[in-house]
N, C-alpha and C. Protein backbone atom coordinates (compact mmCIF):
# COMPACT_ATOMS: atom_id res chain seq x y z
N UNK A 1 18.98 20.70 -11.58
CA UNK A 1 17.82 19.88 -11.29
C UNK A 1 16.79 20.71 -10.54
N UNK A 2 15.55 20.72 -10.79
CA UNK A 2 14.44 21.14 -10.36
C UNK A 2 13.80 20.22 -9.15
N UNK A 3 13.75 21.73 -8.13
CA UNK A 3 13.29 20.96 -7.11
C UNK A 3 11.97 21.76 -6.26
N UNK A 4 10.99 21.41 -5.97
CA UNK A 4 9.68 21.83 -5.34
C UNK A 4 9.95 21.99 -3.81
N UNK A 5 9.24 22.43 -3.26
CA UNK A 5 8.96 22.10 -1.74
C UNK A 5 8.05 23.22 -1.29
N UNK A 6 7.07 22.24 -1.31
CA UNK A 6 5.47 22.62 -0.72
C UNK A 6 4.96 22.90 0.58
N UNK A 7 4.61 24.06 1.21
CA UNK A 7 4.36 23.94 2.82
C UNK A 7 2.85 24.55 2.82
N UNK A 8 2.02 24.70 3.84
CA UNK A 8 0.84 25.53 4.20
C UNK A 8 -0.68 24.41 4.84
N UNK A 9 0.00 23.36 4.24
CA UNK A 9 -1.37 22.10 4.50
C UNK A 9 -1.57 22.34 6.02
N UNK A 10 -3.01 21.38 6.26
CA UNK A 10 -3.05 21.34 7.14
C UNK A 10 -4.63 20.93 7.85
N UNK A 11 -4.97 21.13 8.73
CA UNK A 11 -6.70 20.62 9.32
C UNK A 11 -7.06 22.07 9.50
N UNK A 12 -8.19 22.32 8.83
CA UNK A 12 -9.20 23.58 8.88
C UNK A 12 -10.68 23.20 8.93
N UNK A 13 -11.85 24.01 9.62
CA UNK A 13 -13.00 23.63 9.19
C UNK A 13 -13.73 24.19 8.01
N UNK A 14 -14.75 23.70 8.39
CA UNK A 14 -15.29 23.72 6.66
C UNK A 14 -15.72 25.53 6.69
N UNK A 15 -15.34 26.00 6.03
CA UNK A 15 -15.54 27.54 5.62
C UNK A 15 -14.38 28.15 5.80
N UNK A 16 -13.20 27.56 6.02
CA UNK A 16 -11.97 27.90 6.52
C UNK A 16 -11.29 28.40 5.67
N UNK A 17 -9.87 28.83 5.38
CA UNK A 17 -8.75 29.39 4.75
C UNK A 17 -7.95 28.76 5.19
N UNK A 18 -6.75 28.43 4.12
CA UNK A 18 -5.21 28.32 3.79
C UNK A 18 -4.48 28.50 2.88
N UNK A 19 -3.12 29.25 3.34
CA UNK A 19 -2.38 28.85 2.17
C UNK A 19 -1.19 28.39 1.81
N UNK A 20 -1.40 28.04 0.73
CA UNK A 20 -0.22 26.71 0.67
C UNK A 20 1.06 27.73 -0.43
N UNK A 21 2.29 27.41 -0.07
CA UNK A 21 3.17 27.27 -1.21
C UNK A 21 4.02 26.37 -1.64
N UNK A 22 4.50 26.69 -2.65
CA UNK A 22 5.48 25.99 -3.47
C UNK A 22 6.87 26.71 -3.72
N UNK A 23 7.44 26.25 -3.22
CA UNK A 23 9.42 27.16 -3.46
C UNK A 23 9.74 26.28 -4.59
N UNK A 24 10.52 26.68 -5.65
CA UNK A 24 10.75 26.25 -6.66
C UNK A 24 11.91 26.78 -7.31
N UNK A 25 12.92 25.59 -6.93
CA UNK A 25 14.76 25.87 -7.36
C UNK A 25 14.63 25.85 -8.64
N UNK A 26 16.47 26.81 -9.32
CA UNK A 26 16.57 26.74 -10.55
C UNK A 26 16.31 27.77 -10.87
N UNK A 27 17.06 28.49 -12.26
CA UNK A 27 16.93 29.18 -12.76
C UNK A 27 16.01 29.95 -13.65
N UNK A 28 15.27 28.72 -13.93
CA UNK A 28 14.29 29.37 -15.10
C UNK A 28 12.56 29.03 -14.67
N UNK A 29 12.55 29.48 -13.54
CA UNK A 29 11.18 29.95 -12.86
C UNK A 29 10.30 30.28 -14.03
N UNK A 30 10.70 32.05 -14.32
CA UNK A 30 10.26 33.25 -14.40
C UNK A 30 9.34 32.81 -15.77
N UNK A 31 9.52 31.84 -16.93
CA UNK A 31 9.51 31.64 -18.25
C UNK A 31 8.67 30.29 -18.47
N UNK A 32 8.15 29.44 -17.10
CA UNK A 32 7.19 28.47 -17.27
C UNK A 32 5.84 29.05 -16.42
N UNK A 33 4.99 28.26 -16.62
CA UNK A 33 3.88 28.03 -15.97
C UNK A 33 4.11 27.16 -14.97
N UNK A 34 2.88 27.48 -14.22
CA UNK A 34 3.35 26.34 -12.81
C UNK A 34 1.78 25.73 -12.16
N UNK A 35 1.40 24.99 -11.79
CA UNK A 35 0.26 24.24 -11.48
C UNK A 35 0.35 23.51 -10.34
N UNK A 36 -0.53 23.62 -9.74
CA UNK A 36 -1.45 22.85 -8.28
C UNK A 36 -2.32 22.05 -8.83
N UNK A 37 -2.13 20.77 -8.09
CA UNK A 37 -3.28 19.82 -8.30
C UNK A 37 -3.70 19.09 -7.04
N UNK A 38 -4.47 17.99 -7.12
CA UNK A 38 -4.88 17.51 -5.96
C UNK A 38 -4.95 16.27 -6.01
N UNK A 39 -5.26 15.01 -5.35
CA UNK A 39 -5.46 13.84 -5.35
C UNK A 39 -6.43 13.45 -4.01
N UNK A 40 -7.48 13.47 -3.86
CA UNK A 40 -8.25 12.88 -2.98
C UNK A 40 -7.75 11.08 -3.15
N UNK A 41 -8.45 10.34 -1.84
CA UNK A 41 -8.29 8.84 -1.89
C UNK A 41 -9.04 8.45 -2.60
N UNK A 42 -8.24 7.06 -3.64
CA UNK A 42 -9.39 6.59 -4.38
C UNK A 42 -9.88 7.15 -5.54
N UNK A 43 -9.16 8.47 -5.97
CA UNK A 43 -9.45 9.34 -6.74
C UNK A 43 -8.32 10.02 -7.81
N UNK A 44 -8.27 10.41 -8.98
CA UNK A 44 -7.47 10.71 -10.06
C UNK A 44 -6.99 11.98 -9.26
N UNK A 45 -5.41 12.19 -9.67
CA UNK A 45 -5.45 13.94 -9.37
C UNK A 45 -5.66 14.86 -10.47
N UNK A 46 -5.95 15.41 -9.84
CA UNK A 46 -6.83 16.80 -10.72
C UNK A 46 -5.84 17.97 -11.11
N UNK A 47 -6.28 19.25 -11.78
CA UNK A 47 -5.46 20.23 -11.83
C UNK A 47 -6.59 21.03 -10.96
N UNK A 48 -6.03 21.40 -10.30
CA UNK A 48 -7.03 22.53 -9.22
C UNK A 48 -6.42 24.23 -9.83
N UNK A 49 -5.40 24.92 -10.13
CA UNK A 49 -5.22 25.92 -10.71
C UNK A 49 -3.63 25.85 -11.49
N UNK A 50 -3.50 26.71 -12.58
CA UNK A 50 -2.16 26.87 -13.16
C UNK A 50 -2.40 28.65 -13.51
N UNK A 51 -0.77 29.25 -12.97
CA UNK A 51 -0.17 30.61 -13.55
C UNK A 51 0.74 30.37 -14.80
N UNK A 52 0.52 31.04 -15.67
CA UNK A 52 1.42 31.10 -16.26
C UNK A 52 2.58 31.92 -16.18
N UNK A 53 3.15 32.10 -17.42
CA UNK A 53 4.32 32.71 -16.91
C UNK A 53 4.47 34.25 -17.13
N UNK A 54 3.17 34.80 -17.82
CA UNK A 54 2.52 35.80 -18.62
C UNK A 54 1.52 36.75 -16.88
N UNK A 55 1.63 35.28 -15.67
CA UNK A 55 0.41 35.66 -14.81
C UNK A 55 -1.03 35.25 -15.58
N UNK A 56 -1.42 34.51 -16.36
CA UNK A 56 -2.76 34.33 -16.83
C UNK A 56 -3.20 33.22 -15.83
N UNK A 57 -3.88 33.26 -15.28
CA UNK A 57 -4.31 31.99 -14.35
C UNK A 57 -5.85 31.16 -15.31
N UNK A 58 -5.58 29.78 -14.59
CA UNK A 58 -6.97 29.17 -14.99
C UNK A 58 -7.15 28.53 -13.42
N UNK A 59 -8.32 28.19 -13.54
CA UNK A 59 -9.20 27.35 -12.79
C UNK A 59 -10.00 25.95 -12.57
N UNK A 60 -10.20 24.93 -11.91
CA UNK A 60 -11.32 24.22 -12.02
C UNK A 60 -12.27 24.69 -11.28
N UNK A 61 -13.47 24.11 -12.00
CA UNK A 61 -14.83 24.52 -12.06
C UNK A 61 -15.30 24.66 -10.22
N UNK A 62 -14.63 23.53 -9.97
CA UNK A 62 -14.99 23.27 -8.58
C UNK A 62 -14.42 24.15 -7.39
N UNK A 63 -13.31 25.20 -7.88
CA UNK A 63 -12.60 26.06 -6.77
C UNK A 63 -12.70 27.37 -7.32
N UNK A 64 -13.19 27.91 -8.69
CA UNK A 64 -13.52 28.96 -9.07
C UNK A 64 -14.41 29.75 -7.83
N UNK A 65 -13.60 31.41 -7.86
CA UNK A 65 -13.90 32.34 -6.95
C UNK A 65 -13.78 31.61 -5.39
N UNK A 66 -13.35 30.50 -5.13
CA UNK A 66 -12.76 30.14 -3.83
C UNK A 66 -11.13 30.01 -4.00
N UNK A 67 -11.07 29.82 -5.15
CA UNK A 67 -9.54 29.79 -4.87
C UNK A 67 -8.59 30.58 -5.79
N UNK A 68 -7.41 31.05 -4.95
CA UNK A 68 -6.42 32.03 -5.74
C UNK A 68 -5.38 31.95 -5.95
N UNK A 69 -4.68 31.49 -6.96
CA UNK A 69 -2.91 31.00 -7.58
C UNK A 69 -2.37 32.15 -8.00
N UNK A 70 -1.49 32.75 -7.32
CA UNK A 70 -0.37 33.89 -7.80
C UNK A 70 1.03 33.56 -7.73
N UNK A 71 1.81 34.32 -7.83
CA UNK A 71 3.13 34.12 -7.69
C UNK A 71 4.10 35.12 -7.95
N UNK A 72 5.43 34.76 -7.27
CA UNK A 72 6.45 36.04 -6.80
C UNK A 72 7.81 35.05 -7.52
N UNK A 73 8.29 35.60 -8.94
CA UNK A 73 9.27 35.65 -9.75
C UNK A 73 10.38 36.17 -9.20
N UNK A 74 10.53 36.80 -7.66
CA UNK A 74 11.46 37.25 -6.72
C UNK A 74 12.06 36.32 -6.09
N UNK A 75 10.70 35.76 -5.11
CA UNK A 75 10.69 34.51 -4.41
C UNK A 75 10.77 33.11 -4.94
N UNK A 76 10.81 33.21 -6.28
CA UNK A 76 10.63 31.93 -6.72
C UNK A 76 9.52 31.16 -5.86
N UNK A 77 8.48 31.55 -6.22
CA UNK A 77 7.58 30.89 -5.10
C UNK A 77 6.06 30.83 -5.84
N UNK A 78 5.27 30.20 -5.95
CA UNK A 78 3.71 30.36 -6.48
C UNK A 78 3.01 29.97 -5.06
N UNK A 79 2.11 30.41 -5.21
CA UNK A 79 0.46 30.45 -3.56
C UNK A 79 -0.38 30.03 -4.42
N UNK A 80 -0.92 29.43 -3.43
CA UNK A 80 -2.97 29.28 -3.76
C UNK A 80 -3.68 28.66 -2.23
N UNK A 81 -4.42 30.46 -2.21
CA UNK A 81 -5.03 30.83 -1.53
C UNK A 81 -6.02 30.30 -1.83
N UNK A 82 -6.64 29.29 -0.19
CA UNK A 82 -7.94 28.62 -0.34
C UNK A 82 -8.94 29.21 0.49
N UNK A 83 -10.23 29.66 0.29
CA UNK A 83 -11.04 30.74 1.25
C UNK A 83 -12.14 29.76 0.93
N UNK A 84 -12.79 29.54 2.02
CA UNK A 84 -14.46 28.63 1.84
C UNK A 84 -14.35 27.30 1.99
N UNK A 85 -13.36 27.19 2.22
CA UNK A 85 -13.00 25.62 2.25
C UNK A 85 -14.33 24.75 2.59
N UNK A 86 -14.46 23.11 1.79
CA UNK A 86 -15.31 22.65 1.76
C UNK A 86 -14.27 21.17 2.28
N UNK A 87 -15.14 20.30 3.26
CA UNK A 87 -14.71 19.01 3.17
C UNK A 87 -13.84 18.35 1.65
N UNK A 88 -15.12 18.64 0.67
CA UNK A 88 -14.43 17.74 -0.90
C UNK A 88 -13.35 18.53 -1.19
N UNK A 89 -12.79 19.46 -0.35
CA UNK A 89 -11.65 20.11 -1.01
C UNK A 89 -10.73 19.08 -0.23
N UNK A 90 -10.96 18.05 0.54
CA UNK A 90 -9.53 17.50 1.23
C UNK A 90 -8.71 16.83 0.37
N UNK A 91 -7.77 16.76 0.28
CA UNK A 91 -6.53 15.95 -0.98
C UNK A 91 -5.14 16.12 -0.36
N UNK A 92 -4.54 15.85 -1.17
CA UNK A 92 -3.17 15.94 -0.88
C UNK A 92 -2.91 16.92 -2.14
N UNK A 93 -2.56 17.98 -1.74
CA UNK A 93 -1.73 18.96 -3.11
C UNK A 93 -0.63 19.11 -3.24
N UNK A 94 -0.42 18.94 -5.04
CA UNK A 94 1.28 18.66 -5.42
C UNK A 94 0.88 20.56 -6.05
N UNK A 95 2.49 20.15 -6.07
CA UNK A 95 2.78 21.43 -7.25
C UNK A 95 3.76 20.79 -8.11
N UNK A 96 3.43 21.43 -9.04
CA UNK A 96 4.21 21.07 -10.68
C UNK A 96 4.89 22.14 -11.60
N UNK A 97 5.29 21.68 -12.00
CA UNK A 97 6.34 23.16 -12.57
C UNK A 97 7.50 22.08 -13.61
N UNK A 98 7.20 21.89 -14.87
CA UNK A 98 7.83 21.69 -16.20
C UNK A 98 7.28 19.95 -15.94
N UNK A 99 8.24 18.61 -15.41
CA UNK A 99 8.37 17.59 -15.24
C UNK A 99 8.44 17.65 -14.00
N UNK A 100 8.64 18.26 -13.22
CA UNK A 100 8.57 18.09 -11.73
C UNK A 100 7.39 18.15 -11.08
N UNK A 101 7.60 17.46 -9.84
CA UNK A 101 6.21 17.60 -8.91
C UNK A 101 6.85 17.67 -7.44
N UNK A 102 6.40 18.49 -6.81
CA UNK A 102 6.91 18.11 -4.76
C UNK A 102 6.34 17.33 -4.47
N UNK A 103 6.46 17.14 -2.96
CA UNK A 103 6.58 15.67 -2.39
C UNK A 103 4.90 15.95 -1.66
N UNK A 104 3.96 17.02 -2.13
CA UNK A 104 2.77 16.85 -1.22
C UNK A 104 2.67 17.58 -0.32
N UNK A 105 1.50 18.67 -0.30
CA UNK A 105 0.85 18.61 1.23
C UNK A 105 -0.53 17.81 1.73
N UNK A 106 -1.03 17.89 2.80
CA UNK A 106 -2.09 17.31 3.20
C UNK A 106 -3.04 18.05 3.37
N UNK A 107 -3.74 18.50 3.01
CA UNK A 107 -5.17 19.48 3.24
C UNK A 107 -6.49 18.95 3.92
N UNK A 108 -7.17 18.89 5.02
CA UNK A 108 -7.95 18.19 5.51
C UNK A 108 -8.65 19.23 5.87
N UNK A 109 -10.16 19.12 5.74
CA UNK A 109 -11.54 20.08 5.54
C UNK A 109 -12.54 19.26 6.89
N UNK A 110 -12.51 20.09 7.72
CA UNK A 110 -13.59 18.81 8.54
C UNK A 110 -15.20 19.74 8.27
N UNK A 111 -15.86 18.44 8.55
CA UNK A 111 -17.40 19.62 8.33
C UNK A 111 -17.64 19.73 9.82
């Protein structure tokens, strides 16, 4: 069974940095893609970045060149590095990886 667990959230101001990860049990890491998303209140969650399993990353429009998704096939682990932080970046971010999702961090942007 596949299991997540997300750490790095947290209260930053607005122009700030964090970063968040995702640990991710199980054997077969190395051979999926893996994705960050977000959920503001009141609001759909989004895909904010996905690695594949190749390392090809994508982006949304809205965190392009502020934000950076890598990952360590050692660590079983994917990052995304947030630099510039903006208030509208506050959400709660999951990570995802096949059918799974973790339980959330909290990201809060003050201006």
């Amino acid at each position: 069974q596949v299991q997540l667990v997300e750490s790095g959230g947290g209260l930053v101001q607005f122009g700030g940095s964090l970063r968040l990860s995702c640990a991710v049990s199980g054997s077969i890491f190395t051979i999926y893609s893996v994705g960050w998303y977000r959920q503001a209140p009141g609001k759909q969650r989004e895909l904010v970045a996905r690695i594949g399993s190749d390392y090809s990353t994508a982006y949304a429009d809205s965190v392009k060149g502020r934000f950076t998704i890598s990952r360590d096939n050692a660590k079983k682990t994917v990052y995304l590095q947030m630099n510039s932080l903006k208030p509208e970046d506050t959400a709660v971010y999951y990570c995802n990886f096949i059918a799974a999702w973790g339980q959330g961090t909290q990201v809060t942007v003050s201006s």
